[in-house]
Structure formats: structure tokens, C-alpha cells
PDB file of N, CA and C in Angstrom:
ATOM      1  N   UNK A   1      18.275  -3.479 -10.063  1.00  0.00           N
ATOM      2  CA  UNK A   1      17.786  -2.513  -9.117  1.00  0.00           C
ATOM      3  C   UNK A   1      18.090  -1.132  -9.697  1.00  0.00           C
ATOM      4  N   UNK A   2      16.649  -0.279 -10.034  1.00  0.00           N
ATOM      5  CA  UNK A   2      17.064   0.697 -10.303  1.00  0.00           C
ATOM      6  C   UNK A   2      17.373   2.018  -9.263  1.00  0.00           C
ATOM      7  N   UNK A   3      17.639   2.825  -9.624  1.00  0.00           N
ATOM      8  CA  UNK A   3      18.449   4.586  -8.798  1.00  0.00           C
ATOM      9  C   UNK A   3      17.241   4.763  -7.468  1.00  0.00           C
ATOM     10  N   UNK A   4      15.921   4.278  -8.643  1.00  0.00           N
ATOM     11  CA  UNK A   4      14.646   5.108  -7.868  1.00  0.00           C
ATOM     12  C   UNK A   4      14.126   3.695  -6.601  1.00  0.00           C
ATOM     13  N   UNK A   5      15.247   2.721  -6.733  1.00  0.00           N
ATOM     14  CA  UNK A   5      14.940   1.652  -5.666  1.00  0.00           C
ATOM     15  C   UNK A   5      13.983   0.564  -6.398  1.00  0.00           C
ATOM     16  N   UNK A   6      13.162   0.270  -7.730  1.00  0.00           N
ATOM     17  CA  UNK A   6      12.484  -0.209  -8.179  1.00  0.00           C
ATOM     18  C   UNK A   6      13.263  -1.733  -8.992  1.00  0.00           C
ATOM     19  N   UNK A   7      13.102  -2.743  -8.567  1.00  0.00           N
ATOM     20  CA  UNK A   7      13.165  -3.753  -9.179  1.00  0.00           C
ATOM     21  C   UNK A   7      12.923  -4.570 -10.409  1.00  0.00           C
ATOM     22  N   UNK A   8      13.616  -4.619 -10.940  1.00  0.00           N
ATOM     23  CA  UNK A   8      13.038  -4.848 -12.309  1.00  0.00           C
ATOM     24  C   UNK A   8      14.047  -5.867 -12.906  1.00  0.00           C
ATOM     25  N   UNK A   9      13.058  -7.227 -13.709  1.00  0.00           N
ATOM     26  CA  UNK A   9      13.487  -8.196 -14.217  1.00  0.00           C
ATOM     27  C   UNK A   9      13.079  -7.921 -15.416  1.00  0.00           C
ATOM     28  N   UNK A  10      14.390  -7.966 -16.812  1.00  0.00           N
ATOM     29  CA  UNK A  10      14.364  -7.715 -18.079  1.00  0.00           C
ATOM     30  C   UNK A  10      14.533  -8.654 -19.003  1.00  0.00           C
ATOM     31  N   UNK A  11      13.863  -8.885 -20.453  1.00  0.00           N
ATOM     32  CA  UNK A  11      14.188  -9.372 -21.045  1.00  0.00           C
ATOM     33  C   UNK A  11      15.654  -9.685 -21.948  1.00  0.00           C
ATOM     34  N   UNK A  12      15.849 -10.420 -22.596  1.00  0.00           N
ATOM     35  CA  UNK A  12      17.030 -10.363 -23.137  1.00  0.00           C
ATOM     36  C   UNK A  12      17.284  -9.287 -24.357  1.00  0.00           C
ATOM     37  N   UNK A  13      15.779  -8.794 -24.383  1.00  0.00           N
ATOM     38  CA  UNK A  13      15.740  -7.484 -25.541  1.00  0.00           C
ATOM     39  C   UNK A  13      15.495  -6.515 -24.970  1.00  0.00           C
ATOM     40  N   UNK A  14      15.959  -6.199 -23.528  1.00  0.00           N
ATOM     41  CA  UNK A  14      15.722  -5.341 -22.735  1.00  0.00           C
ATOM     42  C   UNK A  14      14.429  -4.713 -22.531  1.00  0.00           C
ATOM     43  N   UNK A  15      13.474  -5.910 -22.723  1.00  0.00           N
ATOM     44  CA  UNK A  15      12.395  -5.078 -22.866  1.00  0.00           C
ATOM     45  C   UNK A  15      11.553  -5.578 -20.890  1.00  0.00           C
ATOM     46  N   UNK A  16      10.958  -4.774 -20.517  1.00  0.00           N
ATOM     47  CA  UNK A  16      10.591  -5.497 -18.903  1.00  0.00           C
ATOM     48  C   UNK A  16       9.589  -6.146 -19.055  1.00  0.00           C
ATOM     49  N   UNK A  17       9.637  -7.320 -18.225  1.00  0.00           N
ATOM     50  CA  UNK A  17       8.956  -8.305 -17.491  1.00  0.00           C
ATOM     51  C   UNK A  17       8.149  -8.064 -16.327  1.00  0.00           C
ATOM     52  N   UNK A  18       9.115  -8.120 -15.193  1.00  0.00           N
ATOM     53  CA  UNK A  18       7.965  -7.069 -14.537  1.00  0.00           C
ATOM     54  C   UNK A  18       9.163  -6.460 -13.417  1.00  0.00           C
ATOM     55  N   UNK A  19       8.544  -5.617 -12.577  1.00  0.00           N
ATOM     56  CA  UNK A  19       9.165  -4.762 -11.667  1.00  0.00           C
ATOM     57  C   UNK A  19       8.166  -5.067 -10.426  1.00  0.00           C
ATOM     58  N   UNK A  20       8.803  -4.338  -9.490  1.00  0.00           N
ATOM     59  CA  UNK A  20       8.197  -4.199  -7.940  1.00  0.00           C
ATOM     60  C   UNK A  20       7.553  -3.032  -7.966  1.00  0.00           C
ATOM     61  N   UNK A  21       7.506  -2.063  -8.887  1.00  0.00           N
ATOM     62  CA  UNK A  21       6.769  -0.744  -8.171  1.00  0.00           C
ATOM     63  C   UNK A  21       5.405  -0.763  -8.841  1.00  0.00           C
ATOM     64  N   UNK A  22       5.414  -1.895  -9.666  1.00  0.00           N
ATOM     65  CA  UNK A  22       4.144  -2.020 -10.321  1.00  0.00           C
ATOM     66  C   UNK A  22       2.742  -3.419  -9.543  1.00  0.00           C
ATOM     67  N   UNK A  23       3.724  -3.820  -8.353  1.00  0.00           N
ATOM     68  CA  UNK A  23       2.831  -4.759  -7.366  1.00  0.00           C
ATOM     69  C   UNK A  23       3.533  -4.599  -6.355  1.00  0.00           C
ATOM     70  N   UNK A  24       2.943  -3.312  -5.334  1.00  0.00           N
ATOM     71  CA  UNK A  24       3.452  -3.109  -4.488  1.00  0.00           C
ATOM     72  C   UNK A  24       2.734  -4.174  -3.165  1.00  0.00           C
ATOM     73  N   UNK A  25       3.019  -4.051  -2.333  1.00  0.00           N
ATOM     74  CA  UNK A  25       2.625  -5.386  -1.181  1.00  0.00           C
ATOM     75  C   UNK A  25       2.078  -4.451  -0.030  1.00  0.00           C
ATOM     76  N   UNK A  26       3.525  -4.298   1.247  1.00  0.00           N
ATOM     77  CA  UNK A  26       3.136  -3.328   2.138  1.00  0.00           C
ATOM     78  C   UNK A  26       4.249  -2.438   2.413  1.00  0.00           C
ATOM     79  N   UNK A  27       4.698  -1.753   1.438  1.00  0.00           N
ATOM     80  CA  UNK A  27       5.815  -0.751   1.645  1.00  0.00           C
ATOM     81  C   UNK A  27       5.588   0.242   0.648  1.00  0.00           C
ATOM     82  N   UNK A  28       5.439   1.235   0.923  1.00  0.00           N
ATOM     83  CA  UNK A  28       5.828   2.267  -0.708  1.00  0.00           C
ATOM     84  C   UNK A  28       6.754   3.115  -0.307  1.00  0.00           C
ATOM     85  N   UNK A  29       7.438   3.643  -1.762  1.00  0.00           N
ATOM     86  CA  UNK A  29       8.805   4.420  -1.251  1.00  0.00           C
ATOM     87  C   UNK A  29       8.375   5.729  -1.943  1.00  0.00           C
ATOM     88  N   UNK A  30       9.434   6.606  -1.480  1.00  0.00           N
ATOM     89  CA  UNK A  30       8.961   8.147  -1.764  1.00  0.00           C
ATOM     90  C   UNK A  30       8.800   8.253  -3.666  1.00  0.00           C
ATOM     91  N   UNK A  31      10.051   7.249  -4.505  1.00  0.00           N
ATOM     92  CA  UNK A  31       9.903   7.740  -6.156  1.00  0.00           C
ATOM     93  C   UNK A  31       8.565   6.582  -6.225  1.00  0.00           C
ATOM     94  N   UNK A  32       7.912   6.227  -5.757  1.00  0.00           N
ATOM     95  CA  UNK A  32       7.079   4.952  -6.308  1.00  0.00           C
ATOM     96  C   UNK A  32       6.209   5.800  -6.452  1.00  0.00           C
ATOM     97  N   UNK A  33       5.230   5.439  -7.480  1.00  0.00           N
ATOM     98  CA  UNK A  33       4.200   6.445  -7.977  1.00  0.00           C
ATOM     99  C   UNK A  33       2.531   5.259  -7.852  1.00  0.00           C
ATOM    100  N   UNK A  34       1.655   5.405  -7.490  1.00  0.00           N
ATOM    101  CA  UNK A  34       0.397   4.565  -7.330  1.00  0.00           C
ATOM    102  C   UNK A  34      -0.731   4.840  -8.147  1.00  0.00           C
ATOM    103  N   UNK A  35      -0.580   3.832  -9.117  1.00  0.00           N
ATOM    104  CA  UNK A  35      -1.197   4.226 -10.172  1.00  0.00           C
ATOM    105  C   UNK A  35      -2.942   3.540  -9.761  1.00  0.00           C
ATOM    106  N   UNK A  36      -4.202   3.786 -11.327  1.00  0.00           N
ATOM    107  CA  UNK A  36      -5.095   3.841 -10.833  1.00  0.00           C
ATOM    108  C   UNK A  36      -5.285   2.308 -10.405  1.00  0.00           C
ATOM    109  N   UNK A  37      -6.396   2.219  -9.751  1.00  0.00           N
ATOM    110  CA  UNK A  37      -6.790   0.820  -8.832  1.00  0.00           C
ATOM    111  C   UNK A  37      -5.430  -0.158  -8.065  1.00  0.00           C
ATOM    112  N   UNK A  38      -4.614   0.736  -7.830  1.00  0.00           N
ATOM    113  CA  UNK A  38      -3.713   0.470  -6.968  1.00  0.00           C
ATOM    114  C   UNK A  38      -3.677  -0.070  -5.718  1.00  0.00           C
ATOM    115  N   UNK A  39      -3.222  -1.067  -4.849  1.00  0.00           N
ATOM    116  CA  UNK A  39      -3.443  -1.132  -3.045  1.00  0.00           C
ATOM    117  C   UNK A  39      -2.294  -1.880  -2.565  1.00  0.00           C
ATOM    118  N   UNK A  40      -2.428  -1.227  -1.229  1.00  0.00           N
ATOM    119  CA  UNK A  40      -1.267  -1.250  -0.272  1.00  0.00           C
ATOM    120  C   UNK A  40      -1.640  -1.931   1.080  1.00  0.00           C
ATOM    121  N   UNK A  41      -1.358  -2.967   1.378  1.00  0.00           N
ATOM    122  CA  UNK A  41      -1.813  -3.395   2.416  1.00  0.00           C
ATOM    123  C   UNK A  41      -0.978  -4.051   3.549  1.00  0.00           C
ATOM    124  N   UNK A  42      -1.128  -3.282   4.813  1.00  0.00           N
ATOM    125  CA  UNK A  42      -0.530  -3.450   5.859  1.00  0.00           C
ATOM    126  C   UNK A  42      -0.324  -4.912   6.503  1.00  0.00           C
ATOM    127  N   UNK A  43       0.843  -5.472   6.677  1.00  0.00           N
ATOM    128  CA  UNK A  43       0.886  -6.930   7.256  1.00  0.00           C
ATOM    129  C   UNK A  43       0.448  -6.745   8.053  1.00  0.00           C
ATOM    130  N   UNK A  44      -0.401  -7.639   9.091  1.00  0.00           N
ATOM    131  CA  UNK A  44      -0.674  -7.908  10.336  1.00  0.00           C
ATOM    132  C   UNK A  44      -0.002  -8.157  11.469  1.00  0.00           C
ATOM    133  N   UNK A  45       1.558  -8.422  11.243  1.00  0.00           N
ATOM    134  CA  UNK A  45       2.090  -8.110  12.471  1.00  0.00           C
ATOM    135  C   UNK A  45       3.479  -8.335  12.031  1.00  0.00           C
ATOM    136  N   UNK A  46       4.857  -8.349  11.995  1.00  0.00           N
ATOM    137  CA  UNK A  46       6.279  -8.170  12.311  1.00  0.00           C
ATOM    138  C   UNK A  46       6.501  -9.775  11.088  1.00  0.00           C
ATOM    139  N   UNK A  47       6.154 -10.822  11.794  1.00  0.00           N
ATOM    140  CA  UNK A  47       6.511 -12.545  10.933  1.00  0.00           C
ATOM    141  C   UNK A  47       4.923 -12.917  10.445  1.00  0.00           C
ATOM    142  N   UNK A  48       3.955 -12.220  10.670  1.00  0.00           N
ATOM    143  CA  UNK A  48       2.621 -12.744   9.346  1.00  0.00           C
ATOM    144  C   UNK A  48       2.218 -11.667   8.564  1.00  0.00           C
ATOM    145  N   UNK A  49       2.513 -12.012   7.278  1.00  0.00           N
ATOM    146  CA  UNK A  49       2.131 -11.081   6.225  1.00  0.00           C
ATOM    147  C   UNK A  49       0.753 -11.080   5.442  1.00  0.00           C
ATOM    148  N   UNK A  50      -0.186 -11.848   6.494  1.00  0.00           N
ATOM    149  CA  UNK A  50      -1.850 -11.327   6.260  1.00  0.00           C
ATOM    150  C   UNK A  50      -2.152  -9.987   5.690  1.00  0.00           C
ATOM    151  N   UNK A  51      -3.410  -9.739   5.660  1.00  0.00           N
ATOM    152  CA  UNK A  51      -3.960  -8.418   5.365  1.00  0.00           C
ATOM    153  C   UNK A  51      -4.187  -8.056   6.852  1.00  0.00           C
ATOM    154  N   UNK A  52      -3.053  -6.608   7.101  1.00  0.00           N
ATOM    155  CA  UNK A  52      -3.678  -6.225   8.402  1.00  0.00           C
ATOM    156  C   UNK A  52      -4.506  -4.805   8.653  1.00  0.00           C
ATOM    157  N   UNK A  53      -4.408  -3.738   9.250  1.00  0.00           N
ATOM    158  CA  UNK A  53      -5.423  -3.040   9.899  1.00  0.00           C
ATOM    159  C   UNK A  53      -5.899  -2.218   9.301  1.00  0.00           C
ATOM    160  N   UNK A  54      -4.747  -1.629   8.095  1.00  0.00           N
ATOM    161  CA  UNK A  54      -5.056  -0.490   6.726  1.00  0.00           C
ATOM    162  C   UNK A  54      -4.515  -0.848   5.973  1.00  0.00           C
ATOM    163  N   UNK A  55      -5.251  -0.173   4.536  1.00  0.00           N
ATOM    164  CA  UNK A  55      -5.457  -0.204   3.214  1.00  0.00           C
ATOM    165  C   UNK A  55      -5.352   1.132   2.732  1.00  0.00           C
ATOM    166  N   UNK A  56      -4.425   1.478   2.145  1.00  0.00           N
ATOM    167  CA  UNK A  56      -4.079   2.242   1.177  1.00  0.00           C
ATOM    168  C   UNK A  56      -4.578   2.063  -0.546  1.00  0.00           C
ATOM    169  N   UNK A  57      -5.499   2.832  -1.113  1.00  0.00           N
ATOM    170  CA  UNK A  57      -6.016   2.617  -2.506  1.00  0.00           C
ATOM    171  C   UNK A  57      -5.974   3.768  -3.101  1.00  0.00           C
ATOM    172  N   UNK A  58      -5.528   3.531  -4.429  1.00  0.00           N
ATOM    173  CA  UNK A  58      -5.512   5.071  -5.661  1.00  0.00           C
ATOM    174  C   UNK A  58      -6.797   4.049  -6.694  1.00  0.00           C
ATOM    175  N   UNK A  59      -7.665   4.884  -6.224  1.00  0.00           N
ATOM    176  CA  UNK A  59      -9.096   4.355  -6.901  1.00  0.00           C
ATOM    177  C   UNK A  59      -8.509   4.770  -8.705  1.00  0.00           C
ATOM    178  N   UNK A  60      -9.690   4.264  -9.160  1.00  0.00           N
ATOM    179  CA  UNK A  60      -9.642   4.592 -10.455  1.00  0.00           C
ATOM    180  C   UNK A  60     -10.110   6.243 -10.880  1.00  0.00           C
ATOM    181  N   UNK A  61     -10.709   6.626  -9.926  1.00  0.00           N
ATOM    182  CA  UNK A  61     -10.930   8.080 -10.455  1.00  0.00           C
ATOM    183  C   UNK A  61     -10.300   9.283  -9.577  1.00  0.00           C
ATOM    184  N   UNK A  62      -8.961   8.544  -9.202  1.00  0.00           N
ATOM    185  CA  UNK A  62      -8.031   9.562  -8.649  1.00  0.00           C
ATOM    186  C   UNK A  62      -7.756   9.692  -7.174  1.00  0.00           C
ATOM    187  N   UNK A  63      -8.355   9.134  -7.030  1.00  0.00           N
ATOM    188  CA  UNK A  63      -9.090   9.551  -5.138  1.00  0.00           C
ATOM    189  C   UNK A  63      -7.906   8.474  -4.389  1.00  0.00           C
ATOM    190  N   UNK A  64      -7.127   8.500  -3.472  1.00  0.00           N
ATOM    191  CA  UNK A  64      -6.308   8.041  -2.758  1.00  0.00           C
ATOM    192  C   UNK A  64      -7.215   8.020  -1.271  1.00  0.00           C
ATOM    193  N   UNK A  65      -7.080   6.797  -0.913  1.00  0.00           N
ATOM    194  CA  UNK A  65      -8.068   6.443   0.127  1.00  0.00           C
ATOM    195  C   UNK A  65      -7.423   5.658   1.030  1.00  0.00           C
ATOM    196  N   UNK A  66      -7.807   5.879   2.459  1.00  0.00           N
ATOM    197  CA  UNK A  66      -7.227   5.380   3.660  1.00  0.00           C
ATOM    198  C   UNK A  66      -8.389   4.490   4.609  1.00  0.00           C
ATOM    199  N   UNK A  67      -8.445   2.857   4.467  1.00  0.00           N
ATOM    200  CA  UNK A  67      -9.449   2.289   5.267  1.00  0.00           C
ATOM    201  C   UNK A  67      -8.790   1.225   6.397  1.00  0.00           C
ATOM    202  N   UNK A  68      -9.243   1.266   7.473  1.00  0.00           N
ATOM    203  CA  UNK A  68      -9.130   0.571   8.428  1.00  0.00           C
ATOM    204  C   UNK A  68     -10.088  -0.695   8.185  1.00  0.00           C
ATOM    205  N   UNK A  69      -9.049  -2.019   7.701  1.00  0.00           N
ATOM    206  CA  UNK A  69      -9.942  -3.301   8.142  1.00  0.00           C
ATOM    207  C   UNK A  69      -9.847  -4.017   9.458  1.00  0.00           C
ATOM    208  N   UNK A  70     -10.940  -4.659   9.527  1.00  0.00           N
ATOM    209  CA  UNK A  70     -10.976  -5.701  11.068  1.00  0.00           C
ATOM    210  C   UNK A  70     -10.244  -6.599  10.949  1.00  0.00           C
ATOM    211  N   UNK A  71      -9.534  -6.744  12.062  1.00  0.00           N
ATOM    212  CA  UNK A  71      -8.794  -8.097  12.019  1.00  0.00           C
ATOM    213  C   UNK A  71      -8.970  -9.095  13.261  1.00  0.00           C
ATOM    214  N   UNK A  72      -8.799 -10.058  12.574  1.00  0.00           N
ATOM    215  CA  UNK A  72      -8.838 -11.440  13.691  1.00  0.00           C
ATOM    216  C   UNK A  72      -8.549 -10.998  14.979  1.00  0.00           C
ATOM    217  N   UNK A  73      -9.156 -11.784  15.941  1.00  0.00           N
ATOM    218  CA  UNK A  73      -8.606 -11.667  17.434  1.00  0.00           C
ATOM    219  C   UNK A  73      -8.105 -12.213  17.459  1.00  0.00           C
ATOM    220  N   UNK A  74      -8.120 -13.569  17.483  1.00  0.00           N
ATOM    221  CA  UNK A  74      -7.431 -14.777  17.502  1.00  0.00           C
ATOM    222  C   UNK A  74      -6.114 -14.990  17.490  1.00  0.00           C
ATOM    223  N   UNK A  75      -5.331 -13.831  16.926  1.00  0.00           N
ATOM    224  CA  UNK A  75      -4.183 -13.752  16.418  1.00  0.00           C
ATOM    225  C   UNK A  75      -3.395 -13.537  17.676  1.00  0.00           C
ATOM    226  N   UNK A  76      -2.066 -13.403  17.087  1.00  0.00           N
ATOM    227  CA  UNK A  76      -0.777 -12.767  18.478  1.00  0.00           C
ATOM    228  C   UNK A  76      -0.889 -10.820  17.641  1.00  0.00           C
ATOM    229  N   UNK A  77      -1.364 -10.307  17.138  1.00  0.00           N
ATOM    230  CA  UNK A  77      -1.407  -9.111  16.509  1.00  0.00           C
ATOM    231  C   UNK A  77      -1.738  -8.412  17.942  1.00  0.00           C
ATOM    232  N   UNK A  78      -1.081  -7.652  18.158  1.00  0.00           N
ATOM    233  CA  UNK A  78      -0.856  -6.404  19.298  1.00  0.00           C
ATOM    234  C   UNK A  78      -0.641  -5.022  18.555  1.00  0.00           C
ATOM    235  N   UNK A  79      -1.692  -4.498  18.632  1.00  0.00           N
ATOM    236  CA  UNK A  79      -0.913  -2.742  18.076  1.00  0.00           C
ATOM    237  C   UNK A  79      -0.017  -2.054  18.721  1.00  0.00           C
TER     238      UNK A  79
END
């Protein structure tokens, strides 16, 4: 665990494998940086980690974008 909160599993030649700030899920932290074709996607509720209501994206040509998807009714999801 690094300073900036980023996770990271290393080789034995210290070289990285992979980290958490490079597949983020549904959390970003203030040092995490979102690189291009990046996404962030909101669980659907508290115990299901579906795709829920927004999407966070750092397109490829810079543009940081905010979309609201539809979600199931069906669900126990309460806003």
C-alpha cells in the first residue's frame, strides 16, 4: 500500500504487476489520476455491486463525462 493509498502487487524484481489505481471499480480517491478510456461505475446499492445509476468516463480525447444509466426495477435499489 502506497502513501497515495494505491495498491500495488510487485514483482520479485520490483518491477509492478498490477495496482488498484489502474482498475478502478466504484471509488476514486483525491491522488488517483483517470487516465484515457477510463470508467467508474456506481454499485447499485450498499450489498450489490452491479452497474448502478452513474458512470464516470475520461474518454480518450480528454473529455471527463458524467452519464446516468437505467436501472432495473426489479431490484431492492432505493435512491
Amino acid at each position: 500500500m502506497l502513501d497515495t493509498s494505491d495498491f500495488v502487487l510487485v514483482a520479485s524484481d520490483s518491477s509492478v504487476l498490477w495496482n488498484s489505481f489502474s482498475d478502478p471499480t466504484d471509488t476514486i480517491l483525491q491522488t488517483q489520476i483517470l487516465r484515457p478510456d477510463t470508467t467508474v461505475l456506481a454499485k447499485l446499492s450498499d450489498d450489490d455491486f452491479s452497474d448502478g445509476r452513474f458512470k464516470l468516463l475520461m474518454q480518450a480525447d480528454g473529455n471527463l463525462v458524467f452519464y446516468q444509466n437505467a436501472v432495473p426495477t426489479a431490484t431492492s435499489y432505493s435512491p
